[in-house]
Protein backbone atom coordinates (compact mmCIF):
# COMPACT_ATOMS: atom_id res chain seq x y z
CA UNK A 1 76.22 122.43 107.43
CA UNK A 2 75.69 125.16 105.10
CA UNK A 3 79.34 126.48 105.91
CA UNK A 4 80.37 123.65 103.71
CA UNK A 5 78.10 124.14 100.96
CA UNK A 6 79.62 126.43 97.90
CA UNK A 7 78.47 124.18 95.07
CA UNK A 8 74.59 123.96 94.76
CA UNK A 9 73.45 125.31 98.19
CA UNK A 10 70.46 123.70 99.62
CA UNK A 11 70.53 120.63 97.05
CA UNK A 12 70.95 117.37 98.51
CA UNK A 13 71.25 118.76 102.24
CA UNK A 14 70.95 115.66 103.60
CA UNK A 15 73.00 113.09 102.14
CA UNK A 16 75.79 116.22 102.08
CA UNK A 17 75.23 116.34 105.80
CA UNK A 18 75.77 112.76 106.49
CA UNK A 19 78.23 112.70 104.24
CA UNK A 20 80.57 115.71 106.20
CA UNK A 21 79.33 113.88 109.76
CA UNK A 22 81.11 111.07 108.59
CA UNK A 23 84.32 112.12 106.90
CA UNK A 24 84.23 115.15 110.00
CA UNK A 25 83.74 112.05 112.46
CA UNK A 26 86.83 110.19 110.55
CA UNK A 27 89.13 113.32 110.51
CA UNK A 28 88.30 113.35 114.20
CA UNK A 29 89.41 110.03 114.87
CA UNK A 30 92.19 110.44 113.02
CA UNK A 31 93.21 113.70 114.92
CA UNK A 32 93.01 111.53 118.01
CA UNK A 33 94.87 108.80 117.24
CA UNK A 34 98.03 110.93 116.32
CA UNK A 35 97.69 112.79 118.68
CA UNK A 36 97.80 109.80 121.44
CA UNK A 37 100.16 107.79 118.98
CA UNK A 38 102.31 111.26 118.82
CA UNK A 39 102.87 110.90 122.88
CA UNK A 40 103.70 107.78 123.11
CA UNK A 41 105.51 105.81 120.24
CA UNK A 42 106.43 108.91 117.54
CA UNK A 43 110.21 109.25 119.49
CA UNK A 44 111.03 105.52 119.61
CA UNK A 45 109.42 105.77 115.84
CA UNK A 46 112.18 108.00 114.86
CA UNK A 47 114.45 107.05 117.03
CA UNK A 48 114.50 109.94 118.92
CA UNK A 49 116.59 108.86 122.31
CA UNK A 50 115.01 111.93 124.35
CA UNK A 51 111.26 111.78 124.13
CA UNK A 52 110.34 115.27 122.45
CA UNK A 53 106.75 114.74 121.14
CA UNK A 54 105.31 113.30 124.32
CA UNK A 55 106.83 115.72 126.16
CA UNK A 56 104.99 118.51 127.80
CA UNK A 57 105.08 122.27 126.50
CA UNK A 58 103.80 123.52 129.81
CA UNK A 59 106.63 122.93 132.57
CA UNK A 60 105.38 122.98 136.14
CA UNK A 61 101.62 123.17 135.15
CA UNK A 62 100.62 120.06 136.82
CA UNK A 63 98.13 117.70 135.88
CA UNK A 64 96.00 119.89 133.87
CA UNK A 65 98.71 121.18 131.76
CA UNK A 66 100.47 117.98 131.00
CA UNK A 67 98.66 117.02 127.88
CA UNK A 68 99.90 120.07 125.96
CA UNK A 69 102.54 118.67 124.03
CA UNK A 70 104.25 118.79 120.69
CA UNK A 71 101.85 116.14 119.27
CA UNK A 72 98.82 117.87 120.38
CA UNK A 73 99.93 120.94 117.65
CA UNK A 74 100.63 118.34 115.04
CA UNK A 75 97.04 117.24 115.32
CA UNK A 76 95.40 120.35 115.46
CA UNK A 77 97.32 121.58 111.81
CA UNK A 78 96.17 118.34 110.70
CA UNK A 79 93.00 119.03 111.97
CA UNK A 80 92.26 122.28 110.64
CA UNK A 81 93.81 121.48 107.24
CA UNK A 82 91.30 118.80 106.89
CA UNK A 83 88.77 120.72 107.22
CA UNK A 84 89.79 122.98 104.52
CA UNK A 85 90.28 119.84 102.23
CA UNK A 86 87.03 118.28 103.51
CA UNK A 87 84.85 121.80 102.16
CA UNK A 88 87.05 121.71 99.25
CA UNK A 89 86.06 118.05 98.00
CA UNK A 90 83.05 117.86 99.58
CA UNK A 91 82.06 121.42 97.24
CA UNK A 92 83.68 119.25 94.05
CA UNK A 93 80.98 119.57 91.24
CA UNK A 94 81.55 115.70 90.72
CA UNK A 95 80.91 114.63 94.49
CA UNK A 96 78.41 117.20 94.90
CA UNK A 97 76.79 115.75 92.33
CA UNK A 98 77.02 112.41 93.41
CA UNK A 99 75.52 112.64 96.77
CA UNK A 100 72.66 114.95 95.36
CA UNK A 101 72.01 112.48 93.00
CA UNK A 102 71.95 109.71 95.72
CA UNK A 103 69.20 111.60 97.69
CA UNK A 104 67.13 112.06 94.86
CA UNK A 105 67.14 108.36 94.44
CA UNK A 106 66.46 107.55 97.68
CA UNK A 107 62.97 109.62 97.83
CA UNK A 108 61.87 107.53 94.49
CA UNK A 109 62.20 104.58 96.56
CA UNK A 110 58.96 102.17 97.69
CA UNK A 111 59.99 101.36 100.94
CA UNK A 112 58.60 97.90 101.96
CA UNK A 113 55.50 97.50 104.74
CA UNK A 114 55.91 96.15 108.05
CA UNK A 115 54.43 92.92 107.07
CA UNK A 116 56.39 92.64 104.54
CA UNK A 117 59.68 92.99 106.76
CA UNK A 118 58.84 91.01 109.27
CA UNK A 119 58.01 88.02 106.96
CA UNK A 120 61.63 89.07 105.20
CA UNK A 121 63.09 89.02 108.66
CA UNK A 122 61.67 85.96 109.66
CA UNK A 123 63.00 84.03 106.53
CA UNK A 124 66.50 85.41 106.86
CA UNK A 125 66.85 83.89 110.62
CA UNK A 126 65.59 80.90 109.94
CA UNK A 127 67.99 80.32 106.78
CA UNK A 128 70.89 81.54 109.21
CA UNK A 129 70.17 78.87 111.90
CA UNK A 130 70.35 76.39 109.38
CA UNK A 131 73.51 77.34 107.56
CA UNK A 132 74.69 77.77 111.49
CA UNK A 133 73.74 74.43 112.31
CA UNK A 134 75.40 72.89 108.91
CA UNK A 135 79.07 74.50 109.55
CA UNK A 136 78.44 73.69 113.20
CA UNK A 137 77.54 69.73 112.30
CA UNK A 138 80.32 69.74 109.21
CA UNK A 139 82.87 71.75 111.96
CA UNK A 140 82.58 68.76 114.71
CA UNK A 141 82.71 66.08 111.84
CA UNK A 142 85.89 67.74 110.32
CA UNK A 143 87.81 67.79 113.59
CA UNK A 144 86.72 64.44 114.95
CA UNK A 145 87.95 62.92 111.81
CA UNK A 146 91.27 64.78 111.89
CA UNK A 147 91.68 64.16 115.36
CA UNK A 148 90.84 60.28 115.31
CA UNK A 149 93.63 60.39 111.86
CA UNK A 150 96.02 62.18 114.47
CA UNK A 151 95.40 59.21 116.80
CA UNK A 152 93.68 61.12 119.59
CA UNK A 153 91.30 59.47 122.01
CA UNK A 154 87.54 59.75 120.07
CA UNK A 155 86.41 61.42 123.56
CA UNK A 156 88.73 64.66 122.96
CA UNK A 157 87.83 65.31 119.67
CA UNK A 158 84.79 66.50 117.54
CA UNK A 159 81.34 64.84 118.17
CA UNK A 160 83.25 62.93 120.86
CA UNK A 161 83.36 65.84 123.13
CA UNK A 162 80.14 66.94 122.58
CA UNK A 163 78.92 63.05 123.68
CA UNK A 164 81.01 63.15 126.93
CA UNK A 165 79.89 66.53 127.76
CA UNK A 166 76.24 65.27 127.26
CA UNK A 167 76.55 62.07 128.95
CA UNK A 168 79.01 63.28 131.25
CA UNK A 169 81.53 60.52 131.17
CA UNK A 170 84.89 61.26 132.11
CA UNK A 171 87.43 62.03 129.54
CA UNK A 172 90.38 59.60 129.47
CA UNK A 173 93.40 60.31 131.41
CA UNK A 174 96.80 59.85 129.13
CA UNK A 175 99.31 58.48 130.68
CA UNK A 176 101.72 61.15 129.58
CA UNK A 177 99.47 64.10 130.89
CA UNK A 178 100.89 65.49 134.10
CA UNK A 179 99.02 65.78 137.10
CA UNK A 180 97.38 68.97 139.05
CA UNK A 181 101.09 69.52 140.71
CA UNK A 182 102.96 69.61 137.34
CA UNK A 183 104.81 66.25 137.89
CA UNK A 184 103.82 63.15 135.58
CA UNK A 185 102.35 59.94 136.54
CA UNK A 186 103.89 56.96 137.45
């Protein structure tokens, strides 16, 4: 990564690093997606009638050849300048800075024991399951009582579902509800 270091060579090496991995890994993506979005939906975009970017560069190459089109240039210049404006603000003296002052930070830190996650761990889960079993207990309540006010049978809605599912009753057949075959009762 030292190809991208001008600015303060050697300080902060790692959080530089991760920091060009991930804007690198984002111009990447980026590259990619106009690339594939440059074959397929850049004409009808621009409302070119003939397709011109998803068309291939390479006539009567075959398979291999096919994916050498128009948009495949455009993301390469995109790629490469990138790059140049990646070195160029990741070498700014103010985000240089930055993420060298960010890994000096992080060395100060007292990381915590294992114990001492764990028992954090453990306390975090078990507060979860309960907030997870409030919003599940205030989410049945909530739609049994809007579905009761919408004059639903109890046995579709809310807590009511949950009961017949439990005790496996049948749920009540309305007399509007077609049958299997798509015809309604008589």
């Amino acid at each position: 990564m030292a190809v991208f270091e001008n600015y303060r060579r050697g300080a902060g090496r790692q959080a530089r690093s991760f920091a060009l991995l991930l804007l690198l890994g984002l111009l990447i993506w980026c590259c990619y997606a106009m690339f594939h979005y440059g074959n397929t939906r850049l004409d009808r975009l621009l409302g070119i009638d003939d397709p011109w970017f998803g068309s291939s560069v390479v006539k009567g190459g075959g398979p291999l050849t096919e994916w050498i089109t128009p948009s495949l240039f455009i993301a390469l210049g995109v790629f490469v300048a990138g790059l140049a404006g990646l070195r160029a603000y990741l070498n700014t003296p103010r985000f240089a800075d930055l993420l060298i002052a960010t890994e000096a930070e992080l060395k100060k830190v007292r990381w915590a024991s294992k114990p001492e996650v764990k028992r954090a761990t453990a306390v975090t889960l078990y507060y979860v399951a309960w907030f997870a079993a409030i919003i599940f207990v205030m989410d049945l309540t909530f739609s049994f009582t809007v579905g009761v006010l919408q004059k639903q049978h109890w046995q579709n809605v809310g807590w009511g579902r949950v009961v017949t599912m439990v005790l496996r009753l049948d749920p009540p057949q309305d007399d509007a509800a077609p049958h299997k075959s798509g015809t309604p009762k008589k």
